[in-house]
Structure formats: C-alpha cells, structure tokens
C-alpha atoms as a PDB file:
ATOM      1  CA  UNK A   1     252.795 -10.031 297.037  1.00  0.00           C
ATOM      2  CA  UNK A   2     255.705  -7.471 296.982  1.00  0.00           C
ATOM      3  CA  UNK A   3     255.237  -3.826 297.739  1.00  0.00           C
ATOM      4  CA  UNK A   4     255.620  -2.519 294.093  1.00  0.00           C
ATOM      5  CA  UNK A   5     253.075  -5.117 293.020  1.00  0.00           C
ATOM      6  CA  UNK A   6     250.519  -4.478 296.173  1.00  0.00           C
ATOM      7  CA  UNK A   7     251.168  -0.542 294.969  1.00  0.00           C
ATOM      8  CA  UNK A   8     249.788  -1.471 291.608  1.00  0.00           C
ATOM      9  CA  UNK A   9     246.954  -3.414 292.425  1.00  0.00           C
ATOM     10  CA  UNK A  10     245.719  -1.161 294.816  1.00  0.00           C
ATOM     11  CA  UNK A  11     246.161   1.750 292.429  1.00  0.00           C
ATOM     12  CA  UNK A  12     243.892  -0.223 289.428  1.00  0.00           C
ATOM     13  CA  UNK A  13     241.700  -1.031 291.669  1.00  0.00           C
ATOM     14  CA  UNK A  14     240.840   2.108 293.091  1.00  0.00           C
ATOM     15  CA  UNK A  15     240.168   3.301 289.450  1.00  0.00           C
ATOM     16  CA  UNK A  16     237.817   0.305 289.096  1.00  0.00           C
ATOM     17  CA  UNK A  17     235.722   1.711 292.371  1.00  0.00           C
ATOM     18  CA  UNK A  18     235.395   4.816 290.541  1.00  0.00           C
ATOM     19  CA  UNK A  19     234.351   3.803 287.283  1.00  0.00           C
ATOM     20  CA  UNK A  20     231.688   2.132 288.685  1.00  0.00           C
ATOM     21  CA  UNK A  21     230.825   5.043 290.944  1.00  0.00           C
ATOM     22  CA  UNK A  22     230.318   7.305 288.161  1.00  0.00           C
ATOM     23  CA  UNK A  23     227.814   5.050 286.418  1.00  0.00           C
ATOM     24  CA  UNK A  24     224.876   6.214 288.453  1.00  0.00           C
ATOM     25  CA  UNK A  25     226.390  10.159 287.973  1.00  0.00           C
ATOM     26  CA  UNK A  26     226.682   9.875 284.479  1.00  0.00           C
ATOM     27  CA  UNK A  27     224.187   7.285 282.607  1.00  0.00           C
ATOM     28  CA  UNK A  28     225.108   8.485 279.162  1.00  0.00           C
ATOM     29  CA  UNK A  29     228.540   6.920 279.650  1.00  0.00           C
ATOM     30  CA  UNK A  30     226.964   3.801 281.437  1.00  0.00           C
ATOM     31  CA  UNK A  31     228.353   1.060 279.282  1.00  0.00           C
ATOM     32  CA  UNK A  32     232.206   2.380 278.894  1.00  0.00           C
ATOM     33  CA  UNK A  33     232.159   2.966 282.654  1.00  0.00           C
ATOM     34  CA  UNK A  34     231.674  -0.334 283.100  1.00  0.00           C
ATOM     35  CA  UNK A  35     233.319  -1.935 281.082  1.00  0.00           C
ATOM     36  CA  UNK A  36     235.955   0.100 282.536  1.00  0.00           C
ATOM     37  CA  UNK A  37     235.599  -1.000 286.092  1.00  0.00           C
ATOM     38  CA  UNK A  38     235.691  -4.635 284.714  1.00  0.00           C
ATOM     39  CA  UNK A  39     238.992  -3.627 282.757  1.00  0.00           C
ATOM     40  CA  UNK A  40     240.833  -2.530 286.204  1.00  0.00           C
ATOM     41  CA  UNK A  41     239.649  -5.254 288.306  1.00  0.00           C
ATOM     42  CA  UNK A  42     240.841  -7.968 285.767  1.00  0.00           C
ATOM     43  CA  UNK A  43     244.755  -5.594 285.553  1.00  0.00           C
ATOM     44  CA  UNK A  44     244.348  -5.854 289.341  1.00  0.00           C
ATOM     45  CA  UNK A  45     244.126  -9.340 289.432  1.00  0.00           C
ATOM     46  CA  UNK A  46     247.205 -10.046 287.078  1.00  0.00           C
ATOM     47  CA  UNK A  47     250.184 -11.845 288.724  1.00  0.00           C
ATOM     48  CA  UNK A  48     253.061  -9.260 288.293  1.00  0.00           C
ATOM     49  CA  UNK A  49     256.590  -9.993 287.587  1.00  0.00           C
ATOM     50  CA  UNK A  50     259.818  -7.836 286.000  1.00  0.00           C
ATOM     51  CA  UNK A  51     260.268 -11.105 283.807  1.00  0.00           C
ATOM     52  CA  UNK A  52     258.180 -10.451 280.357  1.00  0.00           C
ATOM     53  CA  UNK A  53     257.649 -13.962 279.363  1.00  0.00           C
ATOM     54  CA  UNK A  54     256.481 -14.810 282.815  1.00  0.00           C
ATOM     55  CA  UNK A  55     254.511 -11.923 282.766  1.00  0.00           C
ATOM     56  CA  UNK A  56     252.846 -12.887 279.555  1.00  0.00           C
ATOM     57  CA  UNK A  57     252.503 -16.118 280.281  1.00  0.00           C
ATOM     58  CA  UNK A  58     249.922 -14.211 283.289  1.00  0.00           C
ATOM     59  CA  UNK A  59     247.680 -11.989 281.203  1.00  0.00           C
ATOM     60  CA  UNK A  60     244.874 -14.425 280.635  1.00  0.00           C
ATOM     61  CA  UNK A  61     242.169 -12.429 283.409  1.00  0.00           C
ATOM     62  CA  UNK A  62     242.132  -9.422 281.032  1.00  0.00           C
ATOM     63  CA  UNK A  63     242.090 -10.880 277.495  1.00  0.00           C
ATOM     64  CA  UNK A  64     239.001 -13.109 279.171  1.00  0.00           C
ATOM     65  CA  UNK A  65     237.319 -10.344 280.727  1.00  0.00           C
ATOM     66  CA  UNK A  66     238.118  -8.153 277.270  1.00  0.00           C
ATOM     67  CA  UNK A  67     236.814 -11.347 275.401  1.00  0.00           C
ATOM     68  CA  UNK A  68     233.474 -11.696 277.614  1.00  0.00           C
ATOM     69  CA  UNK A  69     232.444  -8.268 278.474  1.00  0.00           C
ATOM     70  CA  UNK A  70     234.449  -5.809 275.841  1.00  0.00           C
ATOM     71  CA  UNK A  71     232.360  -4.263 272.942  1.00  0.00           C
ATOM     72  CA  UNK A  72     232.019  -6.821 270.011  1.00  0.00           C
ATOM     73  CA  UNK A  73     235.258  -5.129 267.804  1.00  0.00           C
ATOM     74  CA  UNK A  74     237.287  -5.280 270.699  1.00  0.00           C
ATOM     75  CA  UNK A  75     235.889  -8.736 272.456  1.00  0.00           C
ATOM     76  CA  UNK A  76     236.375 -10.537 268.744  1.00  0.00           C
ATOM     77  CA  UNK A  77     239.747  -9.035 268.629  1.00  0.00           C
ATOM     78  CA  UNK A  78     240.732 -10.797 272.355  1.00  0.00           C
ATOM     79  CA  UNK A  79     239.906 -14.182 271.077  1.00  0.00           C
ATOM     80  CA  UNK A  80     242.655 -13.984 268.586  1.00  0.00           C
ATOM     81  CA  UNK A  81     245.247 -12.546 270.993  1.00  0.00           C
ATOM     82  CA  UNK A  82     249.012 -13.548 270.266  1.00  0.00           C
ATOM     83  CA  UNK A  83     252.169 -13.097 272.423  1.00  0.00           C
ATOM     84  CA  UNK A  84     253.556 -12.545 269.356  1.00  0.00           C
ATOM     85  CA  UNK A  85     251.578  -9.428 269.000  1.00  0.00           C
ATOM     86  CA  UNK A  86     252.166  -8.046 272.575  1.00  0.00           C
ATOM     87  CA  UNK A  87     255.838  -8.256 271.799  1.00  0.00           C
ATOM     88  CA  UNK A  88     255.554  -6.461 269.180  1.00  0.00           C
ATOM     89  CA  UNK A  89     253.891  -4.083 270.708  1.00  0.00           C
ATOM     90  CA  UNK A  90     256.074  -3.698 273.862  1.00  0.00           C
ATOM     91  CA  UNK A  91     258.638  -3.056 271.346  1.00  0.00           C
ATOM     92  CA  UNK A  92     257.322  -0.131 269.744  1.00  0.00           C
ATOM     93  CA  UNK A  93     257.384  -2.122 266.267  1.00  0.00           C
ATOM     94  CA  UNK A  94     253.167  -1.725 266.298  1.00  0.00           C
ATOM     95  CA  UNK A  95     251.256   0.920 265.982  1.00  0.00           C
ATOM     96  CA  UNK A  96     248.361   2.025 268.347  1.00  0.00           C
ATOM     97  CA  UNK A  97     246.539  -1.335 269.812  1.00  0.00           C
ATOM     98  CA  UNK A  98     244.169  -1.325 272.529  1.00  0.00           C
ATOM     99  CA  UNK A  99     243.945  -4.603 273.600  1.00  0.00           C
ATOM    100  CA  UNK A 100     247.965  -4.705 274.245  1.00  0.00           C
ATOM    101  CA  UNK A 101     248.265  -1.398 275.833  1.00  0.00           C
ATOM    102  CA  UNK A 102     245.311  -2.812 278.019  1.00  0.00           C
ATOM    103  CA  UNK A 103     247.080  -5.784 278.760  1.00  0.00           C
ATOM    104  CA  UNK A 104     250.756  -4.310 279.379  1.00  0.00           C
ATOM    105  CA  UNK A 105     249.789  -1.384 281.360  1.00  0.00           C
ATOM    106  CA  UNK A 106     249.701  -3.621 284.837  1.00  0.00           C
ATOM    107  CA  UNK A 107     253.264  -4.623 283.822  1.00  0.00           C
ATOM    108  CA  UNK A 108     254.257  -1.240 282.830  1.00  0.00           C
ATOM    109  CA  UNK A 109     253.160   0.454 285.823  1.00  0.00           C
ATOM    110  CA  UNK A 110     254.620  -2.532 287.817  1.00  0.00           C
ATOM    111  CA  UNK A 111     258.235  -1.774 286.109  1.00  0.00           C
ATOM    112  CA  UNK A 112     257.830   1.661 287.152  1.00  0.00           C
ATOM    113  CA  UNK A 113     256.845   1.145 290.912  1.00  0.00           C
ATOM    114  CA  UNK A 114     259.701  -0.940 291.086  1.00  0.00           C
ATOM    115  CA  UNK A 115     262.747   1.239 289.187  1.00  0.00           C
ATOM    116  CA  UNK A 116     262.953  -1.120 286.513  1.00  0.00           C
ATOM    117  CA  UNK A 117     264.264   0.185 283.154  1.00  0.00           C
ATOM    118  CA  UNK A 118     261.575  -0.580 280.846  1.00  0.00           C
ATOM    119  CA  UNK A 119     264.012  -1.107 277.554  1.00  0.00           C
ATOM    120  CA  UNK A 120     261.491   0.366 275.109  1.00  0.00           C
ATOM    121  CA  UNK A 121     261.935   2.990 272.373  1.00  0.00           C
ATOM    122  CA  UNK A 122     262.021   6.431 273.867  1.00  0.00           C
ATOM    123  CA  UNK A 123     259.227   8.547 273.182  1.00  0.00           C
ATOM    124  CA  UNK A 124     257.064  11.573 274.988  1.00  0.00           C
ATOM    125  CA  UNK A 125     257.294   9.803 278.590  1.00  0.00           C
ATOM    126  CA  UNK A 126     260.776   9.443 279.536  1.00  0.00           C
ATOM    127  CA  UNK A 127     259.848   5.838 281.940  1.00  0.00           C
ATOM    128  CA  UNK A 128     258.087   3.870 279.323  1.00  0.00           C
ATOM    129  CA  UNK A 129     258.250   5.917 276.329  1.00  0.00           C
ATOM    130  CA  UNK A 130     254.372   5.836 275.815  1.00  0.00           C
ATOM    131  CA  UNK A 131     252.412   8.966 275.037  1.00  0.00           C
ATOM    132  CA  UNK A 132     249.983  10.908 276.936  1.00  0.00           C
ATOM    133  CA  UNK A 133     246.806  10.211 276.480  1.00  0.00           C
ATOM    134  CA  UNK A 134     245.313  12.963 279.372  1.00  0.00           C
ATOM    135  CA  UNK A 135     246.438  16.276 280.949  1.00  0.00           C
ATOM    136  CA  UNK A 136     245.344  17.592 284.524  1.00  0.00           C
ATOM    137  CA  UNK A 137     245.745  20.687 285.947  1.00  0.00           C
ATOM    138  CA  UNK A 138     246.840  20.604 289.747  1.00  0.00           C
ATOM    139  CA  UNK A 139     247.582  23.618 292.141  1.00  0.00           C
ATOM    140  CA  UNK A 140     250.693  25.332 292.416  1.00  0.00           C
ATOM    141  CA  UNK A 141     252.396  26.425 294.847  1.00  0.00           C
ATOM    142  CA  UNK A 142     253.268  29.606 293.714  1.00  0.00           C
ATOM    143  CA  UNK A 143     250.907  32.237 292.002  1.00  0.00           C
ATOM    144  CA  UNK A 144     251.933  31.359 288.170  1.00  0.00           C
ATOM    145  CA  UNK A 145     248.525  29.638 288.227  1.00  0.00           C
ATOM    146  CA  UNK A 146     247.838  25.708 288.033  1.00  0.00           C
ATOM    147  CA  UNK A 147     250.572  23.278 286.778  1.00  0.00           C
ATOM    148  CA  UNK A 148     249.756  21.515 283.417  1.00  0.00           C
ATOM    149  CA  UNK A 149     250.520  18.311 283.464  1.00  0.00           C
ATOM    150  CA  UNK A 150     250.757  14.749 281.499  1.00  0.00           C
ATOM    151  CA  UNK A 151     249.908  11.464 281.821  1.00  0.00           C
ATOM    152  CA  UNK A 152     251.563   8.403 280.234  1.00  0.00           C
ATOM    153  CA  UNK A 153     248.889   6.225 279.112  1.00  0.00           C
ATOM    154  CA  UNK A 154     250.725   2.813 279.336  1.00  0.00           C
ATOM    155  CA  UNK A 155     252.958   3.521 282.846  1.00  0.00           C
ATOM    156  CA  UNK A 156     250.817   6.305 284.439  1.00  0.00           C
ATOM    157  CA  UNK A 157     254.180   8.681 285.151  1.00  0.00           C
ATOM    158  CA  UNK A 158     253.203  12.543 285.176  1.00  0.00           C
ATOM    159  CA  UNK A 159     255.403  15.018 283.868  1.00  0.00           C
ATOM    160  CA  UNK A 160     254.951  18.624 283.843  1.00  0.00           C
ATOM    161  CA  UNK A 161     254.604  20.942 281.005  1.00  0.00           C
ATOM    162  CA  UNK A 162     254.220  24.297 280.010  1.00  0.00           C
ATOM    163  CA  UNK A 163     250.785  25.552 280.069  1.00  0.00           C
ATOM    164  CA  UNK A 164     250.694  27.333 276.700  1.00  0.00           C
ATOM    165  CA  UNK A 165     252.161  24.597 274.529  1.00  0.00           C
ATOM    166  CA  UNK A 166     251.160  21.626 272.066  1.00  0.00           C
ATOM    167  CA  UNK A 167     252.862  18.367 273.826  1.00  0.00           C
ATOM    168  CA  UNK A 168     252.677  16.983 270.151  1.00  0.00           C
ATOM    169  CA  UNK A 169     254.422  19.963 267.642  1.00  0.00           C
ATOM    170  CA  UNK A 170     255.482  22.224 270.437  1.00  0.00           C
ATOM    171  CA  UNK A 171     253.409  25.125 268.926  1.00  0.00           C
ATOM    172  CA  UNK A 172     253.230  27.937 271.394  1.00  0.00           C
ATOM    173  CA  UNK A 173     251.407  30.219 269.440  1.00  0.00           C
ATOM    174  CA  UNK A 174     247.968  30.739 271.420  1.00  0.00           C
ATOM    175  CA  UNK A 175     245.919  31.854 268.671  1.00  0.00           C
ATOM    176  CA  UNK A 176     247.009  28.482 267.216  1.00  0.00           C
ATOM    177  CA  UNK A 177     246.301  25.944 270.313  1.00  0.00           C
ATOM    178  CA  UNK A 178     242.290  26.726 271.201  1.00  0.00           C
ATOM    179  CA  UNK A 179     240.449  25.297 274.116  1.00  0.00           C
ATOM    180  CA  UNK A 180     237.070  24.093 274.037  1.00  0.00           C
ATOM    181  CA  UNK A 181     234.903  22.767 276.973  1.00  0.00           C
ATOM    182  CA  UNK A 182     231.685  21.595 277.863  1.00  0.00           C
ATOM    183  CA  UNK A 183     228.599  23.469 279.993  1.00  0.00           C
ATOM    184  CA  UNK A 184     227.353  19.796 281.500  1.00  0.00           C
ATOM    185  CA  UNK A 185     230.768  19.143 282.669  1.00  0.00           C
ATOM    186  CA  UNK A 186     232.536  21.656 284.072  1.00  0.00           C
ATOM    187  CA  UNK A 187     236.657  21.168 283.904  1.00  0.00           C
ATOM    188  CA  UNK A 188     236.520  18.881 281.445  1.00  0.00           C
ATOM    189  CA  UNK A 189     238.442  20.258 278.122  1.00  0.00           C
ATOM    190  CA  UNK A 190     239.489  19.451 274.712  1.00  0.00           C
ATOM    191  CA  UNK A 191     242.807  21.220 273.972  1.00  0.00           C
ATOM    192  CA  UNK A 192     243.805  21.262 270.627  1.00  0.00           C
ATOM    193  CA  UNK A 193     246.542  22.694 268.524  1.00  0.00           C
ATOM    194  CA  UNK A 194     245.475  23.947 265.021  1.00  0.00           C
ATOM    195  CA  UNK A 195     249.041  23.302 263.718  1.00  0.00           C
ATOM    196  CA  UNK A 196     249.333  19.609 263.568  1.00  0.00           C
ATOM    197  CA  UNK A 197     245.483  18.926 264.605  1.00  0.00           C
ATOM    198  CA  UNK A 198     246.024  17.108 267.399  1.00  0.00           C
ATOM    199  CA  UNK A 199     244.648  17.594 271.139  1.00  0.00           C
ATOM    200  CA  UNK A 200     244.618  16.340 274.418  1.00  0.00           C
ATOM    201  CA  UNK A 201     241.892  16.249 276.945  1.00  0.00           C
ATOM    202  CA  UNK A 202     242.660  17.972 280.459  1.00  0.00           C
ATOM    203  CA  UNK A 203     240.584  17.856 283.563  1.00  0.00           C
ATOM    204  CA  UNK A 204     241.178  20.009 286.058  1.00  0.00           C
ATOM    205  CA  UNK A 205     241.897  18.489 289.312  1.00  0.00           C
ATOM    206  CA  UNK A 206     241.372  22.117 291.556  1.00  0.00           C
ATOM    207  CA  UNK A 207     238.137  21.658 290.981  1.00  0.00           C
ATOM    208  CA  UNK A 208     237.603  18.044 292.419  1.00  0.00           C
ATOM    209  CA  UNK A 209     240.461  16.327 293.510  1.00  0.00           C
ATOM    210  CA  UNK A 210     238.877  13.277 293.837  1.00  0.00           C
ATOM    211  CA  UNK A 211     238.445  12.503 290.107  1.00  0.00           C
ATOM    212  CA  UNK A 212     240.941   9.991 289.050  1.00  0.00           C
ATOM    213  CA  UNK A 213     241.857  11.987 285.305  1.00  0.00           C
ATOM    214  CA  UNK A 214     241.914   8.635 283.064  1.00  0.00           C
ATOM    215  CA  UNK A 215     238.705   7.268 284.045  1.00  0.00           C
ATOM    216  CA  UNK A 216     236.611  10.867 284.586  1.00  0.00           C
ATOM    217  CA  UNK A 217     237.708  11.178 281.049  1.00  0.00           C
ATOM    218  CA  UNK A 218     235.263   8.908 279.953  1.00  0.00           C
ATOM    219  CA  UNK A 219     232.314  11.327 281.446  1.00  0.00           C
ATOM    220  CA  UNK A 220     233.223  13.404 278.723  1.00  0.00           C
ATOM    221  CA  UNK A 221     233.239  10.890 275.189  1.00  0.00           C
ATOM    222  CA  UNK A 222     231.474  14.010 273.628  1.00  0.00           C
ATOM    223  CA  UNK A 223     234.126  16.329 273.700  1.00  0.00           C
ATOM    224  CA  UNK A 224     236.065  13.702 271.968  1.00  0.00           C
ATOM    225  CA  UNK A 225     232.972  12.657 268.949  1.00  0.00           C
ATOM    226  CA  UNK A 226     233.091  16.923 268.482  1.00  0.00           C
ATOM    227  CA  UNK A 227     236.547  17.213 268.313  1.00  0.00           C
ATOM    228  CA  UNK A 228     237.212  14.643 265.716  1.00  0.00           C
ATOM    229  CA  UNK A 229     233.714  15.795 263.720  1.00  0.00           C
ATOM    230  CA  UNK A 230     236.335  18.739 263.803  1.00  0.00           C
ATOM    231  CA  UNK A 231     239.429  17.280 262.075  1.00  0.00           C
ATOM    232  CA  UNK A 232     241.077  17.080 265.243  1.00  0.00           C
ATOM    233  CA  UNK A 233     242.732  13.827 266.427  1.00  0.00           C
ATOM    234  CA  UNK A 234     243.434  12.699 270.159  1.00  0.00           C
ATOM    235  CA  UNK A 235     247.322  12.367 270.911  1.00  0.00           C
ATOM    236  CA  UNK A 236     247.132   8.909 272.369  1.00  0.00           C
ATOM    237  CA  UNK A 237     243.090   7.052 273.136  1.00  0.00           C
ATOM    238  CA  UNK A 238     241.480   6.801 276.398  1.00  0.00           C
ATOM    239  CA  UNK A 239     239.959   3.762 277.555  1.00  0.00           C
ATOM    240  CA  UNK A 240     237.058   3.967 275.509  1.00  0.00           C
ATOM    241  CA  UNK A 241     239.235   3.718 272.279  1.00  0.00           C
ATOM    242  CA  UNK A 242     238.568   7.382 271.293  1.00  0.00           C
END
C-alpha cells in the first residue's frame, strides 16, 4: 500500500472510530452513526488506484455494506448500482446521488493525496470541483477572530472563506445570512442565507478540536429537519442524506 493510499485509509478510518464513539454520547442519532462507522470502514477497505476503471472495478465493499446495512431507500438503491451511473456521476452529468458520492469519495480523496488532477467540471472546490457540504471554524492566528472555513464533501480539501458571506450567492448582507443554533449542542450551527435559501452547517472546532466536522454533523440532524421545515435547503447533504 502506497503512502497516499495508507493516508486515506487511515483518515476514513479514524472517522469510522468516531462515529461509533458518539453512539453512546448521542442515542438520538444512534442508527446514522452507525451506519456511518460501517460506511468508513467499508471506503477504508477499498483498493485505491489513479486508474478509474480499475478503481471501479474495486468498489464492491461499500455498495455491499450500503446494500446490507444502509436504510431500506438507500440499501434497495445499492442493489441496482451501475458503473454506468458512477461515470456519470464523476462527470458532473448527474445530479446529487448519495450512493456515488459515497462510493467515489475514497477515490477522490485518494486523487487528492496523491496530486492527481481530478478532470472533473469545476465547481465551488477548486481539487475536485464538489461542493461543501460543512463549514468549521478554527483559530486564527491573529485577532480577526476564528477562520471560516469549507469542506468539499467528495475530496475533503478545506478552503477558507470570509466569515460574513453566503458560499452559495455570495450575499454579504448580514441582516440577510442569519445563524441559528442549538442549546443541547453547543457549536453546532445552521447558517443560512435568506437570499437564495440555502445554508450550511458549521461546527466550531475552538471548542473541541477533537470532533471530526463531517461526522459530528450528524449529532445535530435536527438543526437540519428545522431548517428545511423553514424553506431552507442544505448546500450539498451530509452523510445522513439531509
């Protein structure tokens, strides 16, 4: 196993350990969070290689976990998985699909550890082109306050952005772009934007720098039910599918 690909493993896997360490913290989340260990530990077990059709030819410990142990939509939906449809997807000629973002995100990250051009459309991350689907806040160095910043939900590159500023529309207006949080979970937040009704959720990593943002997310699914009971709608899913 290479370095790049030892990198990735190590990397799912550790978000695997806490998933299933924040079952016992936070029951209401219970099934997600385990199903979301599962998810990492079959992406960690995946055979990487820059080559797509080798790498596709690999894939068949997720779609079987997905199939087994995924929620019925989801599991019914790996039984019928095509390559066809993962191209497709890898392409940027699909929209929004789960399963293949689940299934391409060990190759994507993979491409990244190793400084391989991707060759997808661009879009809002400039490795991969995928979108963000979480924002932390880290510490900064200087006394501006903490960095905002973005996560790429297929390749897991960061990028920084401004604080005060819809990552969707680009509104900066901050009567237009409300925050709204949660008592039982503190640094958890749904940022929205009342201009093109979409948000992002941030947690804020100055707080606990353990949490790993895309899985803590899911300790939080009721931000995300209120917020779209609201009208708003999440930039790019988390790994519960909301």
């Amino acid at each position: 196993m290479g370095e790049a690909e030892e990198r990735v493993a190590r990397a799912l896997e550790q978000r695997g350990a806490r998933a299933q360490t924040l079952v016992e913290k936070f029951p209401a989340a219970d099934e997600p969070l385990r199903f979301a260990a599962g998810l990492y530990r079959a992406q960690a077990a995946v055979r990487l290689t820059a080559d797509f059709g080798a790498f596709a030819e690999a894939v068949q410990p997720v779609i079987r976990f997905v199939a087994s142990s995924g929620p019925p939509g989801v599991a019914a939906d790996a039984r019928t998985f095509s390559r066809d449809r993962l191209s497709a997807y890898w392409g940027g000629l699909s929209e929004f699909d789960y399963l293949s973002r689940a299934v391409l995100m060990p190759y994507a990250r993979f491409l990244r550890e190793s400084g391989v051009p991707p060759g997808r459309p661009e879009g809002p991350c400039k490795v991969c082109g995928g979108a963000p689907w979480i924002a932390t806040r880290r510490s900064a160095s200087s006394a501006d306050g903490a960095m905002r910043m973005l996560v790429c939900a297929l390749c897991g590159f960061e990028w920084q952005t401004a604080r005060i500023r819809c990552p969707a529309c680009g509104e900066e207006d901050p009567k237009k772009l409300p925050v709204f949080s949660a008592q039982e979970r503190l640094g958890a937040r749904i940022e929205a934007c009342e201009t093109c009704r979409g948000y992002v959720k941030s947690i804020d990593l100055t707080l606990d720098a353990r949490q790993i943002p895309e899985v803590d997310d899911l300790a939080t699914l009721s931000l995300d039910l209120w917020a779209s009971e609201q009208g708003f709608e999440r930039l790019e899913p988390g790994l519960a599918g909301i």
